[in-house]
Protein backbone atom coordinates (compact mmCIF):
# COMPACT_ATOMS: atom_id res chain seq x y z
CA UNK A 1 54.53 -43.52 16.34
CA UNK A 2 54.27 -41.87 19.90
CA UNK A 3 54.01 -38.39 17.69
CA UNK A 4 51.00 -39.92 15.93
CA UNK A 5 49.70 -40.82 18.64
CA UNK A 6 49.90 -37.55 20.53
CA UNK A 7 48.68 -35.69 18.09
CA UNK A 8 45.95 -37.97 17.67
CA UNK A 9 44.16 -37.06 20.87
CA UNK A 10 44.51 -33.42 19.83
CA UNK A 11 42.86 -33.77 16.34
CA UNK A 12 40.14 -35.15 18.49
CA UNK A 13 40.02 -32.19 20.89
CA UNK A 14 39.69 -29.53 18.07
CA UNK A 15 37.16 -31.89 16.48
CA UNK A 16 35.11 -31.33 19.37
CA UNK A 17 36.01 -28.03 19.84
CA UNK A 18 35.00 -27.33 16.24
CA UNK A 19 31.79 -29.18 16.86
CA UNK A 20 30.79 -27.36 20.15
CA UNK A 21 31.93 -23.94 17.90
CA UNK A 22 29.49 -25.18 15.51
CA UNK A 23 26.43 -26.08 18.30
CA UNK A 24 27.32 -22.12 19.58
CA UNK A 25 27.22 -20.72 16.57
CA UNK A 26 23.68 -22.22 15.77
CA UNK A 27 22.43 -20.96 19.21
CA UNK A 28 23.44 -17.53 18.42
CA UNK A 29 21.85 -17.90 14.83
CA UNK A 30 18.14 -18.92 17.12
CA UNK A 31 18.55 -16.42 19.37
CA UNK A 32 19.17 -13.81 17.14
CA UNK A 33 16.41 -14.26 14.86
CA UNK A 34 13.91 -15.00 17.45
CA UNK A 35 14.96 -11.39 18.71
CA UNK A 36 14.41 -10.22 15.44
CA UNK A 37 11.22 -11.44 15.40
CA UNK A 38 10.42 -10.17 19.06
CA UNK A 39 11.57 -6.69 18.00
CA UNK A 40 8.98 -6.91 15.07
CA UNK A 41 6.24 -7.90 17.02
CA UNK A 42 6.90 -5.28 19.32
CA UNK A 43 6.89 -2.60 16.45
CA UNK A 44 3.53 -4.07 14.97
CA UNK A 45 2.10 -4.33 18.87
CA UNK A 46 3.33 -0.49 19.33
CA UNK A 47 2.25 0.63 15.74
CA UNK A 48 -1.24 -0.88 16.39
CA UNK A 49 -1.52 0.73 19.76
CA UNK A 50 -0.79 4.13 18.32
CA UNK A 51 -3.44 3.71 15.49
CA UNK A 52 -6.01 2.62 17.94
CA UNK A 53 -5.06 5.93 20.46
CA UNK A 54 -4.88 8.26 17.45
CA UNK A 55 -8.82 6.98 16.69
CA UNK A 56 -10.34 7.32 19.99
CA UNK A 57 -8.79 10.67 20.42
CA UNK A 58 -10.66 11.66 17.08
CA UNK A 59 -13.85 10.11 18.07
CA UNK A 60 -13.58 12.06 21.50
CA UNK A 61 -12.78 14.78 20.06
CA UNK A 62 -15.74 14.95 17.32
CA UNK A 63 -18.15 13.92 20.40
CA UNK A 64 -16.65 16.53 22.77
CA UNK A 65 -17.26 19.01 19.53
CA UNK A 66 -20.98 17.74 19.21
CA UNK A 67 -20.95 15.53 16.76
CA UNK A 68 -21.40 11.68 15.99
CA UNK A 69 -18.81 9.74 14.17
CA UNK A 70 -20.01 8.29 10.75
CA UNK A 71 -18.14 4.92 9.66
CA UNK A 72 -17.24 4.76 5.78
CA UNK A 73 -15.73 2.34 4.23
CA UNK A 74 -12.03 2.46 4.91
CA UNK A 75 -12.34 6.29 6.76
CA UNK A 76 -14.46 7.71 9.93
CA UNK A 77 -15.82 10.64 9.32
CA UNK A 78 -16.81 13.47 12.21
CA UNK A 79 -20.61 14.69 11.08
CA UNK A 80 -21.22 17.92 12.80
CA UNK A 81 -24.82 18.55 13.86
């Protein structure tokens, strides 16, 4: 009976173990996908930021050039006077 007993304790020891395994392994699962999110918003943040550059270099450049920028639909276009 003092075996049972021994062991006993243990059991309860790797039960906790197991359950503060468990409680790390769901941290790790939060903090990795909230970096994966971070990362995206970081490549949406720097894709947006390039777009934006890459149109007011054109629209200096057509004004530097002499013209006036002309606003379609889903383009800009440079009109040349």
């Amino acid at each position: 009976m003092t075996d049972l007993n021994k062991s006993n304790p243990k059991n309860t020891h790797t039960d906790s173990a197991a359950e503060q395994q468990m409680a790390n392994s769901q941290q790790v699962s939060v903090k990795a996908w909230s970096q994966k999110l971070l990362v995206v918003l970081l490549c949406l943040a720097s894709f947006y930021g390039g777009w934006k550059s890459y149109e007011s270099n054109m629209i200096n450049e057509c004004t530097a050039n002499g013209g006036q920028m002309i606003e379609g639909q889903r383009t800009m276009l440079c009109q040349l006077s």
